[in-house]
C-alpha atoms as a PDB file:
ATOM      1  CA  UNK A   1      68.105-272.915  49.057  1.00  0.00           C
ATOM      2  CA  UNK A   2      68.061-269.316  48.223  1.00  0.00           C
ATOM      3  CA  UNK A   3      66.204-268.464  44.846  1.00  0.00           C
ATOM      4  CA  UNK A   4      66.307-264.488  44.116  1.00  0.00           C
ATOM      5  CA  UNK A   5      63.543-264.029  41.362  1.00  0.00           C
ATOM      6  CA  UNK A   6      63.870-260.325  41.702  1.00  0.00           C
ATOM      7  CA  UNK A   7      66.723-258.178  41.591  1.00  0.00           C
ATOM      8  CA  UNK A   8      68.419-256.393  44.178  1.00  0.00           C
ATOM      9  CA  UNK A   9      66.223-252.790  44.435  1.00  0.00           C
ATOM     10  CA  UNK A  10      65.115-250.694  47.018  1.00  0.00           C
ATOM     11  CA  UNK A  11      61.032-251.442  47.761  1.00  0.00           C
ATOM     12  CA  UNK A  12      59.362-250.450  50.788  1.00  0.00           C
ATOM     13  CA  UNK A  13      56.601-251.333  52.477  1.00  0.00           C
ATOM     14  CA  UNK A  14      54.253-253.920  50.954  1.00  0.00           C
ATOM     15  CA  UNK A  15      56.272-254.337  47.817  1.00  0.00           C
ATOM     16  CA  UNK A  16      59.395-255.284  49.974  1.00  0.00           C
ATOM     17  CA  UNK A  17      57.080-257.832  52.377  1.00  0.00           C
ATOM     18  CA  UNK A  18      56.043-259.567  49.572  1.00  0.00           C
ATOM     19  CA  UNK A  19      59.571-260.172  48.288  1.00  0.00           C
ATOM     20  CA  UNK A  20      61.173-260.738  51.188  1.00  0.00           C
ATOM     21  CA  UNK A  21      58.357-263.479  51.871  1.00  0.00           C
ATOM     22  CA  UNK A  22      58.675-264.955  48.323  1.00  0.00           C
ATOM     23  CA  UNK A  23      62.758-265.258  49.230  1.00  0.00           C
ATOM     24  CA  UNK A  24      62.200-266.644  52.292  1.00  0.00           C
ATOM     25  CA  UNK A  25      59.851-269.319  51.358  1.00  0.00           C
ATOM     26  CA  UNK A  26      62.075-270.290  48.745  1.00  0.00           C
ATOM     27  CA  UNK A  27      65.473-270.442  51.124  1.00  0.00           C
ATOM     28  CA  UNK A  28      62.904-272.544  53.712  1.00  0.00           C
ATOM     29  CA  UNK A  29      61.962-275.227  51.101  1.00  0.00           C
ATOM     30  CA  UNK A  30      62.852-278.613  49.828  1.00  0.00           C
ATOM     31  CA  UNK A  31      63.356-277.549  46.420  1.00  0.00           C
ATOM     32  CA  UNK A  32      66.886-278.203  44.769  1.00  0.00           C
ATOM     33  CA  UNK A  33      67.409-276.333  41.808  1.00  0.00           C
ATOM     34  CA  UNK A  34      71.477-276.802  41.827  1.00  0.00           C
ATOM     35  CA  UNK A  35      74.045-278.126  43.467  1.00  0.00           C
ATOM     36  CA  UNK A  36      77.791-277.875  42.183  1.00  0.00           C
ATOM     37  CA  UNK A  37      79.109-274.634  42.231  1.00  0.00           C
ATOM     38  CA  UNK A  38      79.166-272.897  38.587  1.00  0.00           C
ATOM     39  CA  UNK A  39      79.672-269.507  37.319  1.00  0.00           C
ATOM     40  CA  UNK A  40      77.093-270.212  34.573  1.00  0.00           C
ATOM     41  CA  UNK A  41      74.414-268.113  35.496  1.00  0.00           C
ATOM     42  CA  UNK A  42      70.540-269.840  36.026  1.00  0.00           C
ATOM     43  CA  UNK A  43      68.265-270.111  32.951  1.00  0.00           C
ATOM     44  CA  UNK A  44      66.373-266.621  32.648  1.00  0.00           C
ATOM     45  CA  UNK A  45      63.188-265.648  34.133  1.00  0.00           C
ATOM     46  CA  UNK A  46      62.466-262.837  31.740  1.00  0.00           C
ATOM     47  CA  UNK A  47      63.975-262.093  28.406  1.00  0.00           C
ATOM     48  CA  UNK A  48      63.328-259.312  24.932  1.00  0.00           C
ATOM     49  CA  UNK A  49      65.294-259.582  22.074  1.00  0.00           C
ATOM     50  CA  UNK A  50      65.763-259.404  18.323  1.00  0.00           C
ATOM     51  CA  UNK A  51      66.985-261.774  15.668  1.00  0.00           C
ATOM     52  CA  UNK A  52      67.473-261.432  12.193  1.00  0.00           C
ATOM     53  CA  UNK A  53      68.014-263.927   9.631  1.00  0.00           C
ATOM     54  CA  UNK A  54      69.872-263.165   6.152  1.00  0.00           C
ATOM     55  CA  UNK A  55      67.941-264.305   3.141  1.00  0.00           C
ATOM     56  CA  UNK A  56      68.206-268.269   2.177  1.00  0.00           C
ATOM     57  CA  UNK A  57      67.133-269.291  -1.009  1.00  0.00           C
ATOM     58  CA  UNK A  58      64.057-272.285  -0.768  1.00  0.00           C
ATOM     59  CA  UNK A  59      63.564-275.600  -2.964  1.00  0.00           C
ATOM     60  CA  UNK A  60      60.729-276.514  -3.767  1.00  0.00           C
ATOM     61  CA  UNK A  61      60.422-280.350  -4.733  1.00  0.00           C
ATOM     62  CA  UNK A  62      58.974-279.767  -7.952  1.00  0.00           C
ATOM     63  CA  UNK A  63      61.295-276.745  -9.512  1.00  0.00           C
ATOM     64  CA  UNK A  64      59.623-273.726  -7.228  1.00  0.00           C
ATOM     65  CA  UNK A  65      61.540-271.765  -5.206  1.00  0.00           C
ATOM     66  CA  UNK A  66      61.225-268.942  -2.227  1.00  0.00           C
ATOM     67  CA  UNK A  67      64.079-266.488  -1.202  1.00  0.00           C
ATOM     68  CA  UNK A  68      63.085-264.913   2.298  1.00  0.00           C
ATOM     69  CA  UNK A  69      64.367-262.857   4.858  1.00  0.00           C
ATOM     70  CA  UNK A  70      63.027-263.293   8.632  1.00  0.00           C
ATOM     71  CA  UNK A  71      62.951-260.683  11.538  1.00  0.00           C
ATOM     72  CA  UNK A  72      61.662-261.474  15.018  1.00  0.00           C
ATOM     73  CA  UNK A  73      60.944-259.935  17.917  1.00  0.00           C
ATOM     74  CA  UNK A  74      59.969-261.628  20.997  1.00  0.00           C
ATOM     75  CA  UNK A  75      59.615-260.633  24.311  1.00  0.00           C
ATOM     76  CA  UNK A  76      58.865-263.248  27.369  1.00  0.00           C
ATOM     77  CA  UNK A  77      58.410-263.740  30.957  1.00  0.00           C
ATOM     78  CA  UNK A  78      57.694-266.127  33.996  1.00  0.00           C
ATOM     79  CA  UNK A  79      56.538-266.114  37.673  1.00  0.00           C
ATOM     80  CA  UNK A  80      57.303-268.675  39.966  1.00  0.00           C
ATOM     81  CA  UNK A  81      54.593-269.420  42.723  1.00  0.00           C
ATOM     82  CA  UNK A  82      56.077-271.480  46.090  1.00  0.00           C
ATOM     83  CA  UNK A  83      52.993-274.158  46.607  1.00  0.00           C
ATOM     84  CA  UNK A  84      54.028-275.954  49.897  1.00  0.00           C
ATOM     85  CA  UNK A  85      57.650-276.572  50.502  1.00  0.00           C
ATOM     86  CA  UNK A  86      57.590-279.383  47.992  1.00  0.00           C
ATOM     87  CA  UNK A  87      55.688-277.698  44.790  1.00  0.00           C
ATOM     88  CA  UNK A  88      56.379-275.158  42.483  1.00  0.00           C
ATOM     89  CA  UNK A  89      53.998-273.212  39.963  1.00  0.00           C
ATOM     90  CA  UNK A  90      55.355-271.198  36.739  1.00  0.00           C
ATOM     91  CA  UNK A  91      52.662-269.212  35.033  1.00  0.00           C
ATOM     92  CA  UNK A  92      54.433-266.892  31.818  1.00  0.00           C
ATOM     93  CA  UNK A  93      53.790-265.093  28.882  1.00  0.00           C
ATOM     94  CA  UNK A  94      55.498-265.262  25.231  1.00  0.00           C
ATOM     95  CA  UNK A  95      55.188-263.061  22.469  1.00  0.00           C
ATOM     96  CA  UNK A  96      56.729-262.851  19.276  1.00  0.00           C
ATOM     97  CA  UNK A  97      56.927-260.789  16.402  1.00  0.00           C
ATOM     98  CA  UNK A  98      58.273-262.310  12.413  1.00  0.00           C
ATOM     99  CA  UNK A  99      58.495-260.464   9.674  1.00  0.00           C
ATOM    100  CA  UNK A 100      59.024-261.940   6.290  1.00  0.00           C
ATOM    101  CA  UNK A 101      60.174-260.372   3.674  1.00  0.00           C
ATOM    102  CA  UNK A 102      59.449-262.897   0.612  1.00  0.00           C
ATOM    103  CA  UNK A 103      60.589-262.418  -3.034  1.00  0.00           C
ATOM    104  CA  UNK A 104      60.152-264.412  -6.334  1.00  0.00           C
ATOM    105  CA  UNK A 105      57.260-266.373  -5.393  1.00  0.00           C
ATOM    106  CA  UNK A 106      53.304-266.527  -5.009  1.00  0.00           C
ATOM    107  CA  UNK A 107      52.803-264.795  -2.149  1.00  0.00           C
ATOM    108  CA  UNK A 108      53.557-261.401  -1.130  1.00  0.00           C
ATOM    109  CA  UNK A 109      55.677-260.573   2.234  1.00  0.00           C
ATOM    110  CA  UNK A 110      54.026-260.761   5.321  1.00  0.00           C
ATOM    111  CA  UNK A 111      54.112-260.737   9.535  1.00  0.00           C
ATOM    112  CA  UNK A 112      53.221-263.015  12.067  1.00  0.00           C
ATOM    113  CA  UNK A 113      52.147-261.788  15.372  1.00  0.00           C
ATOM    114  CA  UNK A 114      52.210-265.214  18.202  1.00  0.00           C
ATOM    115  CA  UNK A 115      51.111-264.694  22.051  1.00  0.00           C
ATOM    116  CA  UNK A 116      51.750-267.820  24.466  1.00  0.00           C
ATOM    117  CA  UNK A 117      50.291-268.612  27.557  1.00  0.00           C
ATOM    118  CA  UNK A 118      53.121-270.965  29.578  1.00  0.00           C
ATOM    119  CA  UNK A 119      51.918-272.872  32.119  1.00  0.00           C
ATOM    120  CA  UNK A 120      54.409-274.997  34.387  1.00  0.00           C
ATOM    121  CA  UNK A 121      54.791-277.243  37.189  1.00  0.00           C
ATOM    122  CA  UNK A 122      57.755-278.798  38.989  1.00  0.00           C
ATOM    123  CA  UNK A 123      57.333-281.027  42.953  1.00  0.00           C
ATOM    124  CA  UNK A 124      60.535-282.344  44.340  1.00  0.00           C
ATOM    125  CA  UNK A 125      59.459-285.862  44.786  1.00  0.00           C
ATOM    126  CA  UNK A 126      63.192-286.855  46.585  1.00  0.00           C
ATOM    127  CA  UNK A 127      66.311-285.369  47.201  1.00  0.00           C
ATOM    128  CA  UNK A 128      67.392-287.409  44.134  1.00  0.00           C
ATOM    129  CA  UNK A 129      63.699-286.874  41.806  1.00  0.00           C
ATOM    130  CA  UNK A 130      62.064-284.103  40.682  1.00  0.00           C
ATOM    131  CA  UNK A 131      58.752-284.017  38.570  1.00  0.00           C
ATOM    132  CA  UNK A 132      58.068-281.752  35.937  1.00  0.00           C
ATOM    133  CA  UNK A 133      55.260-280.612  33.408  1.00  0.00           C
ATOM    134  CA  UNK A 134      54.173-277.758  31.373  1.00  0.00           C
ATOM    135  CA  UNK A 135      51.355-276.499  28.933  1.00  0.00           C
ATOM    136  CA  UNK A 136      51.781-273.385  26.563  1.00  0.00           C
ATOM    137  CA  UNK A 137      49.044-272.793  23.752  1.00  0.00           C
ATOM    138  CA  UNK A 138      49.625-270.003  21.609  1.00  0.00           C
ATOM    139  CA  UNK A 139      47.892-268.126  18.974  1.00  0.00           C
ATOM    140  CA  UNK A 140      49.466-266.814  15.761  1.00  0.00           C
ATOM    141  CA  UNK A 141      47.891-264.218  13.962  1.00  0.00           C
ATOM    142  CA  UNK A 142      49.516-263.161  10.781  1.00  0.00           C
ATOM    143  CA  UNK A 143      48.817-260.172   7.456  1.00  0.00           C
ATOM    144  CA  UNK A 144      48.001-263.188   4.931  1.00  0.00           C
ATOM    145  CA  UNK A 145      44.531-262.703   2.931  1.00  0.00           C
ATOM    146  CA  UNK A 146      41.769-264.333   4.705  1.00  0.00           C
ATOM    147  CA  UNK A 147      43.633-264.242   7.870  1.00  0.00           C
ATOM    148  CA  UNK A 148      42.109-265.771  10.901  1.00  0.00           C
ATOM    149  CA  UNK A 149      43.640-267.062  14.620  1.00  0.00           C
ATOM    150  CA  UNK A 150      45.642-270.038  13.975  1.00  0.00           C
ATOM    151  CA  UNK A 151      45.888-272.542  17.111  1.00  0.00           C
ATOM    152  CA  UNK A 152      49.573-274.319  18.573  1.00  0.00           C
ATOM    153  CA  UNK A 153      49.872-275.830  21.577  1.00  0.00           C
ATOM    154  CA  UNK A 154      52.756-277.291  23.707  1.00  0.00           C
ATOM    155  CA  UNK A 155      53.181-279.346  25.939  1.00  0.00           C
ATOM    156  CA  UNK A 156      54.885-281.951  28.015  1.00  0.00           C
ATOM    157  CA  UNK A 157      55.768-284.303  31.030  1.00  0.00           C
ATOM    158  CA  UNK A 158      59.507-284.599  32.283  1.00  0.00           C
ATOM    159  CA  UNK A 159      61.679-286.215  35.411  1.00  0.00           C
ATOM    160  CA  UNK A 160      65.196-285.421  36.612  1.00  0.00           C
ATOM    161  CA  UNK A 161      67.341-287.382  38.613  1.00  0.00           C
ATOM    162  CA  UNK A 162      70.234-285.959  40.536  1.00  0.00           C
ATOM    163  CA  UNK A 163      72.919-288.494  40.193  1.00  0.00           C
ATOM    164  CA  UNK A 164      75.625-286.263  41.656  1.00  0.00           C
ATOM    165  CA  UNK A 165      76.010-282.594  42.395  1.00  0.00           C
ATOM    166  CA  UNK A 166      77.828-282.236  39.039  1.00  0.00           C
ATOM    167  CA  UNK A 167      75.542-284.407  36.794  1.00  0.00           C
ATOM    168  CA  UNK A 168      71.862-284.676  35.876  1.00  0.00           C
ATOM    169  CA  UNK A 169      69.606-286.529  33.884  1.00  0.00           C
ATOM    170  CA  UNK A 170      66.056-285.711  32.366  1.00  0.00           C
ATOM    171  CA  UNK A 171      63.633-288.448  30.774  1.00  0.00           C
ATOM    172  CA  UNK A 172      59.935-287.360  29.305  1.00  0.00           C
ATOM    173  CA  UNK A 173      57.906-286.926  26.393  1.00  0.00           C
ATOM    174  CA  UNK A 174      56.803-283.901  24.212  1.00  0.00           C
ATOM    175  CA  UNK A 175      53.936-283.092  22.108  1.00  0.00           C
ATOM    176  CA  UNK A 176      53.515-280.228  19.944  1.00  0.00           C
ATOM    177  CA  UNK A 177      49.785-280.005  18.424  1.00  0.00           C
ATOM    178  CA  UNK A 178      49.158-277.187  15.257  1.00  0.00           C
ATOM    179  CA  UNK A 179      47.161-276.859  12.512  1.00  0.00           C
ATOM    180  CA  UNK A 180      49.781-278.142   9.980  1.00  0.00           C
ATOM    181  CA  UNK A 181      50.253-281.576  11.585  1.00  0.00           C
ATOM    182  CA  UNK A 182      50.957-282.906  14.721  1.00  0.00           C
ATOM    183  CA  UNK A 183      54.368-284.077  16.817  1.00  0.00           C
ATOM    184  CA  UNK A 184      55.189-286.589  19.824  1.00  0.00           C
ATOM    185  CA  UNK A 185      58.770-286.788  20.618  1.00  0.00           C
ATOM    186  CA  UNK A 186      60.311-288.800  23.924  1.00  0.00           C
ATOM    187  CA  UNK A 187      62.627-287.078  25.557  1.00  0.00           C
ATOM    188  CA  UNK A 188      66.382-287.989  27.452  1.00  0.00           C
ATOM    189  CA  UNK A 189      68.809-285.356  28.305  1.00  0.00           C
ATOM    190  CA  UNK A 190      71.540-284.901  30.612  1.00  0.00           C
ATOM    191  CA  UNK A 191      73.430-282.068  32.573  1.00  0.00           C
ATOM    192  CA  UNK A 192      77.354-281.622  33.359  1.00  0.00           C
ATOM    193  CA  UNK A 193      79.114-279.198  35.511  1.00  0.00           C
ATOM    194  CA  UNK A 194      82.692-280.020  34.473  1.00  0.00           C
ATOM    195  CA  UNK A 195      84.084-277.296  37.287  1.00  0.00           C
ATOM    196  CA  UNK A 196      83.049-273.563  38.220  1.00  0.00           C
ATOM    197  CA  UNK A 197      83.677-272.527  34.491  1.00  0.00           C
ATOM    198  CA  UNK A 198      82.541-275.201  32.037  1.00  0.00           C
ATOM    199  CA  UNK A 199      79.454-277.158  31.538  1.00  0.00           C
ATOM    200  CA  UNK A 200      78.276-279.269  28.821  1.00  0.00           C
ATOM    201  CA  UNK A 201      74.346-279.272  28.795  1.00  0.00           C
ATOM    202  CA  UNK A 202      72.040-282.115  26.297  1.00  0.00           C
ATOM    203  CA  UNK A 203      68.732-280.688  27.157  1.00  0.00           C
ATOM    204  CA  UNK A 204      67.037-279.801  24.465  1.00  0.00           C
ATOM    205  CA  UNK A 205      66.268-277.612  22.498  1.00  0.00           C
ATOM    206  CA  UNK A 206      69.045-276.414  23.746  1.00  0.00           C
ATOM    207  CA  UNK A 207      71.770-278.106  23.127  1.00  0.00           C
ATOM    208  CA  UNK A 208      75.462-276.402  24.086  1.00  0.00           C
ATOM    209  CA  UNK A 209      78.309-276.155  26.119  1.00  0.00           C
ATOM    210  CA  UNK A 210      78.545-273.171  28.638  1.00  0.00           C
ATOM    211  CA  UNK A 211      82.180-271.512  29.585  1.00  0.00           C
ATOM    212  CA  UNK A 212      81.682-268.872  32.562  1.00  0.00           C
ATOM    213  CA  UNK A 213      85.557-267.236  33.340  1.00  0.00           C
ATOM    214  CA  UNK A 214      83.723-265.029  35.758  1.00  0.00           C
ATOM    215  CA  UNK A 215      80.511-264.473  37.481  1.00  0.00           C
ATOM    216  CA  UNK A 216      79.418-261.753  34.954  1.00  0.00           C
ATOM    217  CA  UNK A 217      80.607-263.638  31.613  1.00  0.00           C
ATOM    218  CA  UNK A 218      79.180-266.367  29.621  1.00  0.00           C
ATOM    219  CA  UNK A 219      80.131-267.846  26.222  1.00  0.00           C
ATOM    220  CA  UNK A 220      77.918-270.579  24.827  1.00  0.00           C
ATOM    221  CA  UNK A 221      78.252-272.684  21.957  1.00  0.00           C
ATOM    222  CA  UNK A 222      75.550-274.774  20.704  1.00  0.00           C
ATOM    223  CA  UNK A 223      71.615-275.305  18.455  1.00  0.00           C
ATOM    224  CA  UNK A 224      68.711-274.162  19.695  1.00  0.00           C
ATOM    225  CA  UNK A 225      65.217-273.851  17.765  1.00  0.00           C
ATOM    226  CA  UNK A 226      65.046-271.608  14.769  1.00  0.00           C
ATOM    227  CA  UNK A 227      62.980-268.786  14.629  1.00  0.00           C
ATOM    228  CA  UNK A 228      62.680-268.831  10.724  1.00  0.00           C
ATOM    229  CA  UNK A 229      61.516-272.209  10.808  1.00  0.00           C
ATOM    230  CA  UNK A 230      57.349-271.968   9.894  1.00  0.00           C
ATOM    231  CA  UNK A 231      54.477-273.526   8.029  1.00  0.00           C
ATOM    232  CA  UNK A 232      51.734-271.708   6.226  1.00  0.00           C
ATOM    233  CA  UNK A 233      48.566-272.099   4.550  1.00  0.00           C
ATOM    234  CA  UNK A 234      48.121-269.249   2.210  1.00  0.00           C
ATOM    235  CA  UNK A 235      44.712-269.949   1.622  1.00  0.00           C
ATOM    236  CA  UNK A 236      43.020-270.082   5.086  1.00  0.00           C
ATOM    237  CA  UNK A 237      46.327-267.569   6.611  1.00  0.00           C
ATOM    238  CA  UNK A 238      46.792-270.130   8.802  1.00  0.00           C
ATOM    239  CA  UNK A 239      50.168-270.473  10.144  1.00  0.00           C
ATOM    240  CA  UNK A 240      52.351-272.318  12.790  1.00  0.00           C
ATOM    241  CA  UNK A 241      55.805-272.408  14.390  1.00  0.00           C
ATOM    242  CA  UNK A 242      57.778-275.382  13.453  1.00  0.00           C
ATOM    243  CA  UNK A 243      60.587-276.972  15.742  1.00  0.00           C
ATOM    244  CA  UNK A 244      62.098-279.367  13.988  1.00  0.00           C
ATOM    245  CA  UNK A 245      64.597-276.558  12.248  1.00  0.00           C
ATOM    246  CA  UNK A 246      67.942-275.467  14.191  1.00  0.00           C
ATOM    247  CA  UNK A 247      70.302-272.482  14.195  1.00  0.00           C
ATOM    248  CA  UNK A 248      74.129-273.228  15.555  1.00  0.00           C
ATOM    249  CA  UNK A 249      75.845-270.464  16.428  1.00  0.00           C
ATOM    250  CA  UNK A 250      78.207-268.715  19.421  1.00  0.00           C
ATOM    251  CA  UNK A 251      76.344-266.575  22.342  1.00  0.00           C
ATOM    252  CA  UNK A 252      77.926-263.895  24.665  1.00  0.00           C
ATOM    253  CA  UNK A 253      76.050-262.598  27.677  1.00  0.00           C
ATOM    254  CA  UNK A 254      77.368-260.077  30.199  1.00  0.00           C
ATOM    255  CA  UNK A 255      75.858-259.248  33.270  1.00  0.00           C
ATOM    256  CA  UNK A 256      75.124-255.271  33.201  1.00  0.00           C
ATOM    257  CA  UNK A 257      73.639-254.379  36.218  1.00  0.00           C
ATOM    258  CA  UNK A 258      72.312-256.591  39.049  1.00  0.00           C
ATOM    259  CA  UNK A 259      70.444-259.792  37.569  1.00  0.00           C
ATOM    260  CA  UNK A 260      70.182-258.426  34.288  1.00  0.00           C
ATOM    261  CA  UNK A 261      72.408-259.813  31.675  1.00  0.00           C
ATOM    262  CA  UNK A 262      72.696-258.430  28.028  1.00  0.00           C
ATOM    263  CA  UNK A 263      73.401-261.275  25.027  1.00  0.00           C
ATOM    264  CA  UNK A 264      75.026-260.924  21.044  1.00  0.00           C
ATOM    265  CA  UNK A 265      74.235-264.374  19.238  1.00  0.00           C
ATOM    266  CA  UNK A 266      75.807-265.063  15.780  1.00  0.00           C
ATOM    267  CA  UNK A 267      75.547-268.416  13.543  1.00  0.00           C
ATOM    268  CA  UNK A 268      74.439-270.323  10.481  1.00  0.00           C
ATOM    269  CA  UNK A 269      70.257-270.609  10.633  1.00  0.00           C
ATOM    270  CA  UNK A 270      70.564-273.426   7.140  1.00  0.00           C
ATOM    271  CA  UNK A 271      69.042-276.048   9.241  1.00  0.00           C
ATOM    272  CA  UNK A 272      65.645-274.790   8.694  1.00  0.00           C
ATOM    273  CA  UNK A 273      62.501-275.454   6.823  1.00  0.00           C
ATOM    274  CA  UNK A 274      59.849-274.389   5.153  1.00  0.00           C
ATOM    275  CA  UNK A 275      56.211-275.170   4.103  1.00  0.00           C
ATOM    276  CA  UNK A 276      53.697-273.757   2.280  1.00  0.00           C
ATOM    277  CA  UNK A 277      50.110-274.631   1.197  1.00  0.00           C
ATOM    278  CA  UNK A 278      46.865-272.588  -0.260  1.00  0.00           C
ATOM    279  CA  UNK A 279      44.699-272.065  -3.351  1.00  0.00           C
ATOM    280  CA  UNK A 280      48.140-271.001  -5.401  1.00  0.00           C
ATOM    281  CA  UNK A 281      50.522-273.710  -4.842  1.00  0.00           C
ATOM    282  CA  UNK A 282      50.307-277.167  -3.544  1.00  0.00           C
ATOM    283  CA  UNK A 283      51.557-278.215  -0.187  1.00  0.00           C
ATOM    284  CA  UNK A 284      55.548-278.189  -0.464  1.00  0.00           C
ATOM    285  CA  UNK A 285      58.178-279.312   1.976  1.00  0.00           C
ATOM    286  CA  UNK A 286      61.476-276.715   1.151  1.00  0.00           C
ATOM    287  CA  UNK A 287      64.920-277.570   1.460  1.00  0.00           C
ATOM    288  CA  UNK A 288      66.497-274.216   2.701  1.00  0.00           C
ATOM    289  CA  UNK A 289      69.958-272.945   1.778  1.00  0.00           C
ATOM    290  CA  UNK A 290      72.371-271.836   4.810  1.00  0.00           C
ATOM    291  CA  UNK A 291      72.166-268.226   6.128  1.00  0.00           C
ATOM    292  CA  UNK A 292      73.932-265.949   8.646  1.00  0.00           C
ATOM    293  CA  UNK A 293      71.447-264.785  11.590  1.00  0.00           C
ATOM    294  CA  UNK A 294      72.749-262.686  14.643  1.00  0.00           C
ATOM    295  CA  UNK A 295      70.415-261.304  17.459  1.00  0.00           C
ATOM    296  CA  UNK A 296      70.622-259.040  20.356  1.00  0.00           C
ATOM    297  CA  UNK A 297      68.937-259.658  23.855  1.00  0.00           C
ATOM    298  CA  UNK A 298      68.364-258.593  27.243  1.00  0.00           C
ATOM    299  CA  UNK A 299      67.630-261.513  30.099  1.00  0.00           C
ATOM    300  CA  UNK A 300      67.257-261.287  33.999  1.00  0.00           C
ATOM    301  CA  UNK A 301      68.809-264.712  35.617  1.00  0.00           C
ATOM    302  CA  UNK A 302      67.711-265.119  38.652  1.00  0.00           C
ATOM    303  CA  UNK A 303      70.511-265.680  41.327  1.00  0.00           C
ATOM    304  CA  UNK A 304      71.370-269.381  43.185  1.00  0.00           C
ATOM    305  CA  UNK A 305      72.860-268.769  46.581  1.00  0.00           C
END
């Protein structure tokens, strides 16, 4: 199966070996990455954007309140390595940008800079199996007093079964490890291609269903993690990325040129939260009023021939 991780340019000499290679490889393995024929294009390989979130109004358990406003910037990327015919390595990078502007409580606005280091690893066991795992610490650095690295990392082990060429399962566990507290979820998702235009996807985060009229359209509809969603200890400036907040909302992405694809996302980001801790206030869990968030993207899918 043919997997083109680059798009289609003009390279010469070494440059154009080594892709050519790469493709080859890939065409000449026993990896299955899909099946069913589907104008939904493959999950991106490389991806910037912007999101920003109206302000939501925070309550506190015991009268205090927050009102916030949350930009991000991120910017991401991922190489895949051909290890045998059976074994594939993914070795990334994430970074990401949030700025919040923060009124009517203790501490003043502030910015979070995170940089990730992902870390994954997939072996077709069988024509039916595959066998999955990743790693991704990150770092988060943000502009509160006393500010000093703050440590997350992510990780988990997953399998997919094949059942037919139109549906998938996935089974694992996840653990997410920060500062703030720890998380260990087990996992069970599934995968339909309904025809060429519509497919209805349960893996999360990422919950949606896909409709694809054409080869250069997509329109999704669906959660995926917020962005706005963080905990933070004013005291140390340590801080962490929570994922147990969601934003629904509609996606469109149109393919511009080649395997680069261009995306407008608009929803409600209310299911959020928000915590807060340090020498000022004591630790408080928020309940967050619903906002309006919309974000603008660029993303290169890699092609499935």
């Amino acid at each position: 199966m043919l997997m083109s991780i680059l798009p289609s340019v003009q390279v010469s000499g070494e440059g154009r070996g080594f892709i050519q290679k790469t493709i080859d490889d890939f065409e000449n393995s026993q990896i299955e990455l899909a099946r069913a024929r589907s104008n939904v294009p493959f999950v991106p390989l490389a991806f910037f954007g912007a999101s920003f979130y109206d302000q939501a109004k925070i309550h506190g358990v015991r009268g205090t309140s927050l009102e916030y406003e949350v930009t991000t910037v991120y910017q991401g990327a991922g190489i895949p390595f051909l290890i045998g015919e059976r074994d594939v390595l993914l070795v990334g990078e994430y970074l990401n940008r949030a700025d919040f502007d923060v009124t009517d409580f203790s501490i003043n606005s502030f910015h979070v800079t995170s940089v990730g280091l992902p870390v994954g690893w997939l072996r077709q066991v069988n024509p039916e199996w595959q066998a999955a795992a990743f790693i991704m610490p990150m770092a988060h650095f943000s502009s509160l007093d006393n500010a000093e690295l703050s440590w997350q990392y992510m990780g988990g082990v997953f399998g997919r079964y094949v059942q037919n060429e139109h549906l998938w399962w996935a089974v694992g566990f996840f653990a997410d490890l920060a500062q703030s507290g720890n998380m260990y979820l087990p996992y069970v998702g599934a995968s339909w291609s309904i025809d060429e235009q519509w497919m209805l996807s349960l893996i999360m985060p990422w919950p949606g269903i896909y409709y694809s009229p054409t080869t250069d359209w997509m329109i999704r509809l669906g959660a995926v993690p917020s962005g706005a969603s963080w905990s933070v200890n004013s005291e140390k400036g340590e801080v962490a990325l929570n994922l147990n907040a969601w934003d629904f909302g509609l996606g469109v992405e149109r393919r511009v040129i080649s395997n680069f694809w261009a995306s407008l996302d608009a929803g409600i980001g209310g299911m959020r939260g928000f915590s807060l801790s340090g020498s000022k206030v004591e630790h408080v869990e928020f309940d967050v009023d619903s906002s309006l968030y919309v974000g603008l993207g660029l993303k290169f899918r890699p092609s499935l021939d």
